[in-house]
C-alpha atoms as a PDB file:
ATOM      1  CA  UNK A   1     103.755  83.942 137.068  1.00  0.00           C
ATOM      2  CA  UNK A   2     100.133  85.466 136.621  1.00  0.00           C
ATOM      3  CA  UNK A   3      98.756  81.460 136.090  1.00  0.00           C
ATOM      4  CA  UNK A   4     100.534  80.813 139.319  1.00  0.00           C
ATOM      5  CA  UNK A   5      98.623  83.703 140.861  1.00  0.00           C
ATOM      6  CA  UNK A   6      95.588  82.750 139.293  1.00  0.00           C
ATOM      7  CA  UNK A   7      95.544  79.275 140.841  1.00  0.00           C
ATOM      8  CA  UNK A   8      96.590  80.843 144.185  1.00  0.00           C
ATOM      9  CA  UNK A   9      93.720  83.104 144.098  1.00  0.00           C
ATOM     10  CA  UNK A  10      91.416  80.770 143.243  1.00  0.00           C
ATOM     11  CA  UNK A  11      92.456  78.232 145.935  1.00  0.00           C
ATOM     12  CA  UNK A  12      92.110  81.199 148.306  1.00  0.00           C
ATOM     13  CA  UNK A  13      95.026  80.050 150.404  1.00  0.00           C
ATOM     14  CA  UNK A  14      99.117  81.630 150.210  1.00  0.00           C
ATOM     15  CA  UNK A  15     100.267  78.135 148.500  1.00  0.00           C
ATOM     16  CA  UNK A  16     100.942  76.347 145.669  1.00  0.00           C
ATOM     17  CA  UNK A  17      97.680  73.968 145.748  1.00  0.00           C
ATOM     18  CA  UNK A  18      97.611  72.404 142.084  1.00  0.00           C
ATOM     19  CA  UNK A  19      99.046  69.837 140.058  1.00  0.00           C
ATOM     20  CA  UNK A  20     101.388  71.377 137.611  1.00  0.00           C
ATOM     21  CA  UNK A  21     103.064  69.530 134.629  1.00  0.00           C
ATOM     22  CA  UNK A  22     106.528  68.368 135.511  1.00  0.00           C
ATOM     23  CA  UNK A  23     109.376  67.301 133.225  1.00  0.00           C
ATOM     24  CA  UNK A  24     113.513  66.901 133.958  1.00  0.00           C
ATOM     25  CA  UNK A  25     115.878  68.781 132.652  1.00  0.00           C
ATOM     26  CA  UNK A  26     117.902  67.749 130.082  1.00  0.00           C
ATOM     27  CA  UNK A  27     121.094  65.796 129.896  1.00  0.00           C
ATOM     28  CA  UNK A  28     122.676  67.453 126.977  1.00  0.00           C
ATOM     29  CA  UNK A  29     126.111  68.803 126.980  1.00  0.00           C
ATOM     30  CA  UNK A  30     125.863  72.507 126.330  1.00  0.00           C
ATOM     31  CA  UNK A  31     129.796  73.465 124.491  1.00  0.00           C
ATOM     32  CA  UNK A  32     129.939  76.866 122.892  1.00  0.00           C
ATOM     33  CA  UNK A  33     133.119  77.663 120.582  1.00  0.00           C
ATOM     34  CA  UNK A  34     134.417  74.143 121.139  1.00  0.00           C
ATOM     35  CA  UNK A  35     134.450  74.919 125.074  1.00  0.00           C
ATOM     36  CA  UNK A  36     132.027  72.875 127.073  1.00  0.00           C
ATOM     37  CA  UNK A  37     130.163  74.904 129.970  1.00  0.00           C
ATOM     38  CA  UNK A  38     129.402  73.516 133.141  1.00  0.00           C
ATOM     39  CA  UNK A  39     125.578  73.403 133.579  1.00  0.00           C
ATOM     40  CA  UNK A  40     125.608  70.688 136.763  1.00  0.00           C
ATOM     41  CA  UNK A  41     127.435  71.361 140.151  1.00  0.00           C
ATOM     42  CA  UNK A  42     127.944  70.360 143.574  1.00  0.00           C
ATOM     43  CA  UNK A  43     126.332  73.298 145.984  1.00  0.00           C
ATOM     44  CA  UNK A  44     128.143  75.130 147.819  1.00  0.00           C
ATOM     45  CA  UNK A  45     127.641  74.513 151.787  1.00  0.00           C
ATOM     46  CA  UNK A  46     124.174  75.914 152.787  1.00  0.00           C
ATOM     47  CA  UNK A  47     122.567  75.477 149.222  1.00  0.00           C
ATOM     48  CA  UNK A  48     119.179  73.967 149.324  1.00  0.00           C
ATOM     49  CA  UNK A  49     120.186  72.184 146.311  1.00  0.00           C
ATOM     50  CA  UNK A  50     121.377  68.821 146.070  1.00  0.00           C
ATOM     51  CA  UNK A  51     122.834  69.720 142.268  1.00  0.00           C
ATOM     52  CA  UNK A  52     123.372  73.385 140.893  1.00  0.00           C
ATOM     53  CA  UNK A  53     121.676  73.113 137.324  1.00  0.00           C
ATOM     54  CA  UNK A  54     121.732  75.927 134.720  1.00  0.00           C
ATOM     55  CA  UNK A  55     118.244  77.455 133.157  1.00  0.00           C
ATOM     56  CA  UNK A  56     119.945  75.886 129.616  1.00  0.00           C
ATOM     57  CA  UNK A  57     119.090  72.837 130.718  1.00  0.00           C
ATOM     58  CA  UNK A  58     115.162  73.799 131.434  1.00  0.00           C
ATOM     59  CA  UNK A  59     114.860  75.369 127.976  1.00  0.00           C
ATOM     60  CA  UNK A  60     113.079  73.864 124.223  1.00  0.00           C
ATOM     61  CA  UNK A  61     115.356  72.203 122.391  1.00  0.00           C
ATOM     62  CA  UNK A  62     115.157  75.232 119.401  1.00  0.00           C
ATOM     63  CA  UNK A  63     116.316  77.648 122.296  1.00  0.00           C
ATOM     64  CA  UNK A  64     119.632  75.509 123.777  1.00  0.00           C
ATOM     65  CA  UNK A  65     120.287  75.141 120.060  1.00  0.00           C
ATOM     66  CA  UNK A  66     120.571  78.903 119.720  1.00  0.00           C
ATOM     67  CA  UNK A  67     122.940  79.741 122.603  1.00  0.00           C
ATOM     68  CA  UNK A  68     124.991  76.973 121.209  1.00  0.00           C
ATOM     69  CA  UNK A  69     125.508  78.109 117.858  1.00  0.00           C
ATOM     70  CA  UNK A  70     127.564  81.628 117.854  1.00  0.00           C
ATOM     71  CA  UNK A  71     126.155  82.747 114.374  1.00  0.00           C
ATOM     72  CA  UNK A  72     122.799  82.690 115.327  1.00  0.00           C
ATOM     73  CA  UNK A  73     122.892  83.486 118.956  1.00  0.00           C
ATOM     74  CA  UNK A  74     120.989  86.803 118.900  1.00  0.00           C
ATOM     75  CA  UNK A  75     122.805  87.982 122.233  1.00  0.00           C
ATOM     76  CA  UNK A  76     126.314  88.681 120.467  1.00  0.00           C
ATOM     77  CA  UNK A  77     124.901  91.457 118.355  1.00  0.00           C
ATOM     78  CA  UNK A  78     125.283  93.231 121.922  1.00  0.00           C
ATOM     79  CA  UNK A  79     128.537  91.805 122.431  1.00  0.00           C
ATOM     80  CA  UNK A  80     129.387  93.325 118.496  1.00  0.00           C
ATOM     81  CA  UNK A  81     127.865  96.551 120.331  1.00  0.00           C
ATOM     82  CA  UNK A  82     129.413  96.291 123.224  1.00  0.00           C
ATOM     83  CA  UNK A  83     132.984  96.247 121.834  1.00  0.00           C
ATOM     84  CA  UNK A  84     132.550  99.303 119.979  1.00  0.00           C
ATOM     85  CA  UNK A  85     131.162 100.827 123.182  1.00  0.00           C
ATOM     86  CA  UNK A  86     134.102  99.973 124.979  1.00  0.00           C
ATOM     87  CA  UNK A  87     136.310 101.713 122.488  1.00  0.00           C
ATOM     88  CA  UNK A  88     134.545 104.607 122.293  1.00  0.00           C
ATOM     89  CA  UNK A  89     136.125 107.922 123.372  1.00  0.00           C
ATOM     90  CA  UNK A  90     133.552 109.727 125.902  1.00  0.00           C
ATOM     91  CA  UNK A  91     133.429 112.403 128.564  1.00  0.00           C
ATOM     92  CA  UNK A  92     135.900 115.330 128.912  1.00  0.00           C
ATOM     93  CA  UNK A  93     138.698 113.294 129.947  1.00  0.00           C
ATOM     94  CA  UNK A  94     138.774 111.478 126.107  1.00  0.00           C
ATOM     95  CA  UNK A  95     138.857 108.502 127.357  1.00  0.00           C
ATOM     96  CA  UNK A  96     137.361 105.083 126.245  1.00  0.00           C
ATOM     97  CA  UNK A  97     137.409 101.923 128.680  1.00  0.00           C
ATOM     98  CA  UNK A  98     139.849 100.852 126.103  1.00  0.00           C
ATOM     99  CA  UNK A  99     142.569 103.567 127.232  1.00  0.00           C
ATOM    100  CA  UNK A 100     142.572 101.752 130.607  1.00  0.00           C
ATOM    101  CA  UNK A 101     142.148  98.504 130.265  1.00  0.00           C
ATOM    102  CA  UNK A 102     143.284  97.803 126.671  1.00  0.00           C
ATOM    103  CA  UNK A 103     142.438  94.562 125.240  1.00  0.00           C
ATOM    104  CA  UNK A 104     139.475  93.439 126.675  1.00  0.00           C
ATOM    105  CA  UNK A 105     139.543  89.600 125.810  1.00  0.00           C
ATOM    106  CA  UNK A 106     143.415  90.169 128.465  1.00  0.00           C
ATOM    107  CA  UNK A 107     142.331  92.736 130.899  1.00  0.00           C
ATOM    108  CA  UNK A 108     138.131  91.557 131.558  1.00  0.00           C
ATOM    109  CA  UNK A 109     139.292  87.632 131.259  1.00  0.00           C
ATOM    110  CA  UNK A 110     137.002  85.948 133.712  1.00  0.00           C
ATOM    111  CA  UNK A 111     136.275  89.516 135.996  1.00  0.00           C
ATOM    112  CA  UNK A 112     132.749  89.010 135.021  1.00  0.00           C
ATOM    113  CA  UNK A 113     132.658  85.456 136.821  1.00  0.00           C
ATOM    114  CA  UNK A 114     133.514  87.321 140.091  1.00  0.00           C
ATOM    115  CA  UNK A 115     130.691  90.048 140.468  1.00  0.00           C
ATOM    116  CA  UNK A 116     128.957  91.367 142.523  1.00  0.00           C
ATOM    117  CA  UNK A 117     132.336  92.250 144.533  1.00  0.00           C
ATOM    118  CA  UNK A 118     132.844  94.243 147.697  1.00  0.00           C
ATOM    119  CA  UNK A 119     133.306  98.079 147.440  1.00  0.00           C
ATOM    120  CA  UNK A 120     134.616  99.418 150.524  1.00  0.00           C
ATOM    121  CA  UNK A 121     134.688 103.144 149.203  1.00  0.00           C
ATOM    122  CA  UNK A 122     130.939 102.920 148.652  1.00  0.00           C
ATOM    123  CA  UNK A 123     130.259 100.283 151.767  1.00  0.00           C
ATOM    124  CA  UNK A 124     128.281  98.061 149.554  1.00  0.00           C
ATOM    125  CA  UNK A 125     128.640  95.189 146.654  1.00  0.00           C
ATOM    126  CA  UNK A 126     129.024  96.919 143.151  1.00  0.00           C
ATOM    127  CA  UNK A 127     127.720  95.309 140.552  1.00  0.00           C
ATOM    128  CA  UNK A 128     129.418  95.283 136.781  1.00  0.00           C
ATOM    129  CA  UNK A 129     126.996  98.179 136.015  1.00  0.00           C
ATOM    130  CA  UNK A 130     127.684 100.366 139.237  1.00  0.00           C
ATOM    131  CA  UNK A 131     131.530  99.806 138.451  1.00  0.00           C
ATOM    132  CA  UNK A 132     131.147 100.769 134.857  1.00  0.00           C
ATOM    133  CA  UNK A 133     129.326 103.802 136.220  1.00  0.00           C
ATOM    134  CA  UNK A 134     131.754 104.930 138.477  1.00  0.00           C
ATOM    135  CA  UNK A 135     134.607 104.438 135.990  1.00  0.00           C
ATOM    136  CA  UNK A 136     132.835 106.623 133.401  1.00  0.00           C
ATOM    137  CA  UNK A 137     132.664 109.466 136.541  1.00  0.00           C
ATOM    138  CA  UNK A 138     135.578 108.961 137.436  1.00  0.00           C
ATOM    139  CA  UNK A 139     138.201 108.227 135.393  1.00  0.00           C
ATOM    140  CA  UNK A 140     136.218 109.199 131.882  1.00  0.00           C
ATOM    141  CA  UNK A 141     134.818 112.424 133.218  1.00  0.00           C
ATOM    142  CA  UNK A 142     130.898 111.131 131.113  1.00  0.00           C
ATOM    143  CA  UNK A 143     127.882 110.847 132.524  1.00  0.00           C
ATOM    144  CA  UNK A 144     126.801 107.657 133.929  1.00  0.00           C
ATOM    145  CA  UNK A 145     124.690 105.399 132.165  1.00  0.00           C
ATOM    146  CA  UNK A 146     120.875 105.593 132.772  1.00  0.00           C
ATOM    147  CA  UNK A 147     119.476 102.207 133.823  1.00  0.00           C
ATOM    148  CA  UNK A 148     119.110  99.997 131.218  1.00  0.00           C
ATOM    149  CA  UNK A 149     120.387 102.274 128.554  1.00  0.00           C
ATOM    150  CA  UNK A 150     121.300 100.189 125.207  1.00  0.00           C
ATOM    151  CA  UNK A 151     124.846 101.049 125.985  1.00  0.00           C
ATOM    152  CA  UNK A 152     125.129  99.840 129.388  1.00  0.00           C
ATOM    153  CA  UNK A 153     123.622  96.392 128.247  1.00  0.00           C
ATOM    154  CA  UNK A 154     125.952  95.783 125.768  1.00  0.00           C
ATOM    155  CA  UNK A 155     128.953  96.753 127.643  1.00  0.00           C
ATOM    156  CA  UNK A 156     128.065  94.413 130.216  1.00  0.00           C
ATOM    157  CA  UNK A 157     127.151  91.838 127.817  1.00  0.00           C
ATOM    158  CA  UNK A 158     130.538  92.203 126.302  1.00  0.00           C
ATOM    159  CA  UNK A 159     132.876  92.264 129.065  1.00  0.00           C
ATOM    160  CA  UNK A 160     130.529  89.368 130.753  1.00  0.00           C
ATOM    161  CA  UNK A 161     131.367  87.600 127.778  1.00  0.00           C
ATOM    162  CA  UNK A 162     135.027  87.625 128.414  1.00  0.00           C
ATOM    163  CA  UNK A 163     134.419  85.186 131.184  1.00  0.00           C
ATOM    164  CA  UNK A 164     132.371  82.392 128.672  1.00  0.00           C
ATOM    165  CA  UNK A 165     132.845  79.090 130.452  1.00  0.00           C
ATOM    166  CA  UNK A 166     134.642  80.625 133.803  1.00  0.00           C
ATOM    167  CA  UNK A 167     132.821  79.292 136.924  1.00  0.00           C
ATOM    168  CA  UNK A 168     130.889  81.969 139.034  1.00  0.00           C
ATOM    169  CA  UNK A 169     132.001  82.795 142.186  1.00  0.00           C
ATOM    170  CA  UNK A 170     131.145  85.423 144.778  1.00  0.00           C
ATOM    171  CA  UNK A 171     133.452  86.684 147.622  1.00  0.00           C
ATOM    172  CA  UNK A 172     131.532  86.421 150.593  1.00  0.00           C
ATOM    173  CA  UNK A 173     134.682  87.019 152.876  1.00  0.00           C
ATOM    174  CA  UNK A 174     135.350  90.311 151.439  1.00  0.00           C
ATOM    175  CA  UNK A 175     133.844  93.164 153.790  1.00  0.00           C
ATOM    176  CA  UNK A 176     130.583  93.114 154.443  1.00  0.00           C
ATOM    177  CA  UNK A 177     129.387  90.704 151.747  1.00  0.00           C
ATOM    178  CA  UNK A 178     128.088  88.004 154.012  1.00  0.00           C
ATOM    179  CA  UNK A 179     126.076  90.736 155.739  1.00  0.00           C
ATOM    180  CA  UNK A 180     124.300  91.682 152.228  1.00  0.00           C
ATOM    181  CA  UNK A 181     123.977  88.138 151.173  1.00  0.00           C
ATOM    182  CA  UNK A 182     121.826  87.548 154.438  1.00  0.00           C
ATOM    183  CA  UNK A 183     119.781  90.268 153.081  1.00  0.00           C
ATOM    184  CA  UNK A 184     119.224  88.393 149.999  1.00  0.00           C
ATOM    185  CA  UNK A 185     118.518  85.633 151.391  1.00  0.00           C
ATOM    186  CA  UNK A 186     115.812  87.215 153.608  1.00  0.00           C
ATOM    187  CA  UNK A 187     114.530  88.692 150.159  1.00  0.00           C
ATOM    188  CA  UNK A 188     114.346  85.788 148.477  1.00  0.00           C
ATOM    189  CA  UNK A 189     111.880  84.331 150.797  1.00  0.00           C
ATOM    190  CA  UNK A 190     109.856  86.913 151.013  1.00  0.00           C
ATOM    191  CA  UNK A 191     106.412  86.665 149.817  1.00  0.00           C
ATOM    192  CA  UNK A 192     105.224  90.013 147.460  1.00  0.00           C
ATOM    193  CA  UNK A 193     102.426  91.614 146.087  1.00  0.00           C
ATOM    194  CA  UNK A 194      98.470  90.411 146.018  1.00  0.00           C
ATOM    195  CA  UNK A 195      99.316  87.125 144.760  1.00  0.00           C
ATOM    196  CA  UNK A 196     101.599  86.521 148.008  1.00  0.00           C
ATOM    197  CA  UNK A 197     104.434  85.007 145.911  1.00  0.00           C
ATOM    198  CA  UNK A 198     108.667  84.884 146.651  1.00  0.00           C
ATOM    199  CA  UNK A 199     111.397  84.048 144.918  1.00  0.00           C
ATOM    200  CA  UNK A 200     111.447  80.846 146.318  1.00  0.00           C
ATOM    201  CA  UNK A 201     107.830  79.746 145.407  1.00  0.00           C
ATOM    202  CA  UNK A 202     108.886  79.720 141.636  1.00  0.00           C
ATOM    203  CA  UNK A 203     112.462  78.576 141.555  1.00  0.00           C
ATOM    204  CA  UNK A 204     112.875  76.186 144.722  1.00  0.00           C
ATOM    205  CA  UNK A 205     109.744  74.617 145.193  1.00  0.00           C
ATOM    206  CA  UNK A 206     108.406  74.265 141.826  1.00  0.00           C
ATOM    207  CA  UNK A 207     111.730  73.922 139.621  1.00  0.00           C
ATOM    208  CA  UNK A 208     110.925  71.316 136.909  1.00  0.00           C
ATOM    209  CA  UNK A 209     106.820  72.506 136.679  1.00  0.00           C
ATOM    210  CA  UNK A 210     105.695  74.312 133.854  1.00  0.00           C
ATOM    211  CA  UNK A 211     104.091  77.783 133.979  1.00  0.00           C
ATOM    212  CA  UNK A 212     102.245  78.155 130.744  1.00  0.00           C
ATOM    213  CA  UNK A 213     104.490  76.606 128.358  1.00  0.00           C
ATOM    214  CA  UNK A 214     107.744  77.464 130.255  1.00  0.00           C
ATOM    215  CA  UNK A 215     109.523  75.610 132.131  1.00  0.00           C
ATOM    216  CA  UNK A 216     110.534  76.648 135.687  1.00  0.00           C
ATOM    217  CA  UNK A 217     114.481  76.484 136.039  1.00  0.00           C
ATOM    218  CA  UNK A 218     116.545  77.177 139.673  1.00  0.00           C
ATOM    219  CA  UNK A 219     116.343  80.545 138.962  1.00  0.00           C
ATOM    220  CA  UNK A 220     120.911  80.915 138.295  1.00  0.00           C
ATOM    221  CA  UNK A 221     121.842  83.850 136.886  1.00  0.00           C
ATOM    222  CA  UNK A 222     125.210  82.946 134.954  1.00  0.00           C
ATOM    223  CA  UNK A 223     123.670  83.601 131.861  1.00  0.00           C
ATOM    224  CA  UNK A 224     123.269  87.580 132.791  1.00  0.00           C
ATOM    225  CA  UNK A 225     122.452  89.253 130.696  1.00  0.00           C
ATOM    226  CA  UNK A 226     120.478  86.928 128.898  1.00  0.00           C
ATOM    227  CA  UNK A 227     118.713  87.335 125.496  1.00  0.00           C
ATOM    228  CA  UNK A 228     115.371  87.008 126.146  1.00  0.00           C
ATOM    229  CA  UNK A 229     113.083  85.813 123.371  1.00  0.00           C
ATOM    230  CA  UNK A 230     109.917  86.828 124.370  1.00  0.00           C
ATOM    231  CA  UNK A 231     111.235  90.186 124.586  1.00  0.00           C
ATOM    232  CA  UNK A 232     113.267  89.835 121.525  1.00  0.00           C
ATOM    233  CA  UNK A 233     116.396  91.919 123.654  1.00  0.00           C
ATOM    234  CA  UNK A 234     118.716  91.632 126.089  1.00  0.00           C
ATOM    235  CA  UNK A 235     117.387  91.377 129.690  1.00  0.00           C
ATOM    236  CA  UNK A 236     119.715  92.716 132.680  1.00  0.00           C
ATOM    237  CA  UNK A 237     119.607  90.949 136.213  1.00  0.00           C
ATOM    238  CA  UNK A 238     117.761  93.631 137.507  1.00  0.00           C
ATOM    239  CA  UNK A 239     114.732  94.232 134.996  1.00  0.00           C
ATOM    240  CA  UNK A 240     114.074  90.603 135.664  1.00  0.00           C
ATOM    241  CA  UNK A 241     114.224  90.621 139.456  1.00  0.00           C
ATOM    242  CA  UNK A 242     111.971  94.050 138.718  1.00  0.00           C
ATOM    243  CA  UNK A 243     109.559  91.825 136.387  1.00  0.00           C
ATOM    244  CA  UNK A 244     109.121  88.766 138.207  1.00  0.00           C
ATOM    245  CA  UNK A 245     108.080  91.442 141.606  1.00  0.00           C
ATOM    246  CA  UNK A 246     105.831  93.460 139.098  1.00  0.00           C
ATOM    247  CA  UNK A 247     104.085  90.220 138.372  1.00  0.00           C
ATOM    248  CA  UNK A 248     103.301  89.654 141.979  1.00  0.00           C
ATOM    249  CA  UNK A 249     101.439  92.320 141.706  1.00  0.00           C
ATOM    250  CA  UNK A 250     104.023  94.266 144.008  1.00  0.00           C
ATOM    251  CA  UNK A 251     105.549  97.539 143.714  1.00  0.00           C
ATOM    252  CA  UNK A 252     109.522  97.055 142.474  1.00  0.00           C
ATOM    253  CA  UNK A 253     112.424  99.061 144.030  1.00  0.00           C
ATOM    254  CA  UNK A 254     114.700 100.858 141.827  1.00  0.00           C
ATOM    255  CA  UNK A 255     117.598  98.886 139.894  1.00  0.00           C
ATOM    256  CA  UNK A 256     120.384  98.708 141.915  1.00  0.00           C
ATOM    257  CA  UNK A 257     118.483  99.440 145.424  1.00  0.00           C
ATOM    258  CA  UNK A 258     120.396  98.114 148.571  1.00  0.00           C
ATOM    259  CA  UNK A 259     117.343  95.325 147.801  1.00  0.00           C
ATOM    260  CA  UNK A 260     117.841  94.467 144.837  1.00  0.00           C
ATOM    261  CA  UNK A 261     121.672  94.578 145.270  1.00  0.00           C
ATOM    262  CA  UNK A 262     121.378  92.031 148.099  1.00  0.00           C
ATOM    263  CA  UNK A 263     119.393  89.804 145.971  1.00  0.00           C
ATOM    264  CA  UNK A 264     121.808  89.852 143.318  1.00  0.00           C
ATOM    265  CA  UNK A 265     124.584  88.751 145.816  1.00  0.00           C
ATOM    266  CA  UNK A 266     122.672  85.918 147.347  1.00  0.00           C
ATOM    267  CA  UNK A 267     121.465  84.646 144.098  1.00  0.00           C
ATOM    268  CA  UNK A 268     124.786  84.864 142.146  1.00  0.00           C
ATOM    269  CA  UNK A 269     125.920  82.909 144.841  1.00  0.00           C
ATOM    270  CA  UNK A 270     123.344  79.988 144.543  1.00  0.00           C
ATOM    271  CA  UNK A 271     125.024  79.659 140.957  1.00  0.00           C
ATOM    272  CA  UNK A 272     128.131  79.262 142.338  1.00  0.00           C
ATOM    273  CA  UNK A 273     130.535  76.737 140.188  1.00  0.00           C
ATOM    274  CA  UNK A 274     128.287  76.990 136.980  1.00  0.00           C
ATOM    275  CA  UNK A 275     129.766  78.526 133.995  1.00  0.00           C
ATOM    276  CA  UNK A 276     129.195  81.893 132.645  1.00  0.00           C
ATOM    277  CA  UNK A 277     127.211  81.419 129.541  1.00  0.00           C
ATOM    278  CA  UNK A 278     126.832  84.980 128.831  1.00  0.00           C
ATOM    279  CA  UNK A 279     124.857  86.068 126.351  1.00  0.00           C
ATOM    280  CA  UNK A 280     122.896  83.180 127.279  1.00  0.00           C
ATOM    281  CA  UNK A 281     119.526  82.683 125.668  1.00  0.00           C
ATOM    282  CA  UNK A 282     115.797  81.478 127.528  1.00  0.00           C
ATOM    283  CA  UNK A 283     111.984  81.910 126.250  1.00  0.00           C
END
């Protein structure tokens, strides 16, 4: 993102005037646990896609070996974490998520594919992480998680996880959602920061180009949370969208902002029909 800036700076104009290094994404197959994952789709109507393609198929060859391979897929140590979490008695009520919902691998079996989903109690989309929160008020009687707590990562990593391979799809026909994913849309083309740089800049107009030695996917989220090697941990949706405005030189709203929530709905919905590879991995 900063080289992008650079070169924008140094063109002095608001576009992308240079001559970046392009390559296609892979044809592989990516199958985890015997269970091959959908990383090419038809759009849904309105995408500015002519294929839906997953970030595995943007990544080195070292790094789509290591979300293939269980064992040595760093992102299930959270999911290890994240069961224990969910069994783990908290709050005055002595509950665990556990005394609700049982069995997770039963009860969370592809929920994960279907959020952000429509709360009409709190007249906006909850994300996994708002829902967790409000069970653990509600129903566990524990204080809700802080943002980005180790905890809340690896709960969501875990019960993600119970959707591996289940297509992603958001419910734009429930409430308002339609209303909030026109607000994500409108976020995700807008520019940011001194370097003048959207969403869109990055993951729709240069997909395929390298940045520095990375190389610049659609931008789907199906992998979230995603192991991030450069940060050697588990990356949430919404330290990313944070990071990516930070490095526009922009000021970020706060994780889980009516912003950033809108942006999550719009952008889960570009992914729509690709497989959740949670915990994926990407450089």
């Amino acid at each position: 993102m900063r080289k992008l800036g650079l070169a924008i700076a140094l063109g002095g104009i608001a576009g992308l005037a240079f001559a970046p290094a392009q390559a296609d994404p892979v044809d592989d197959a990516l199958v985890i646990d015997g269970k091959e994952m959908v990383t090419r789709v038809e759009p849904p109507e309105g995408h500015p896609f002519d294929e839906v393609l997953s970030g595995w198929l943007f990544r080195t060859p070292e790094t789509r070996a290591l979300e293939t391979d269980t064992f040595a897929n760093p992102g299930m140590l959270y999911v290890e974490q994240g069961e224990r979490v969910w069994n783990q008695v908290e709050g005055a009520a002595g509950k665990s998520c556990a005394s609700c919902h049982n069995d997770a691998a039963e009860s969370m079996k592809d929920v994960g594919a279907g959020y952000p989903k429509w709360n009409a109690a709190a007249g906006k989309p909850y994300n996994l992480e708002l829902q967790i929160n409000e069970c653990r008020v509600n129903n566990m009687q524990a204080e809700p998680y802080k943002f980005d707590a180790g905890d809340q990562k690896a709960l969501v990593t875990y019960i993600k996880h119970q959707s591996l391979g289940a297509p992603v799809k958001v419910n734009l026909d429930d409430g308002d959602m339609k209303a909030w994913w026109d607000k994500g849309k409108e976020y995700y083309y807008t520019r940011f920061g001194q370097l003048n740089l959207s969403c869109a800049n990055c993951h729709e107009e240069n997909n395929g180009n390298y940045i520095r030695a990375d190389h610049l996917s659609q931008g789907n989220v199906n992998g979230f949370p995603t192991y991030r090697l450069k940060q050697a941990s588990m990356v949430s949706l919404h330290n990313r969208f944070r990071g990516c405005i930070r490095d526009t030189r922009a000021n970020y709203p706060d994780a889980f902002s009516d912003e950033l929530m809108a942006l999550e709905v719009y952008v889960t919905w570009r992914g729509t029909g690709l497989s959740v590879e949670t915990p994926a991995v990407r450089q």
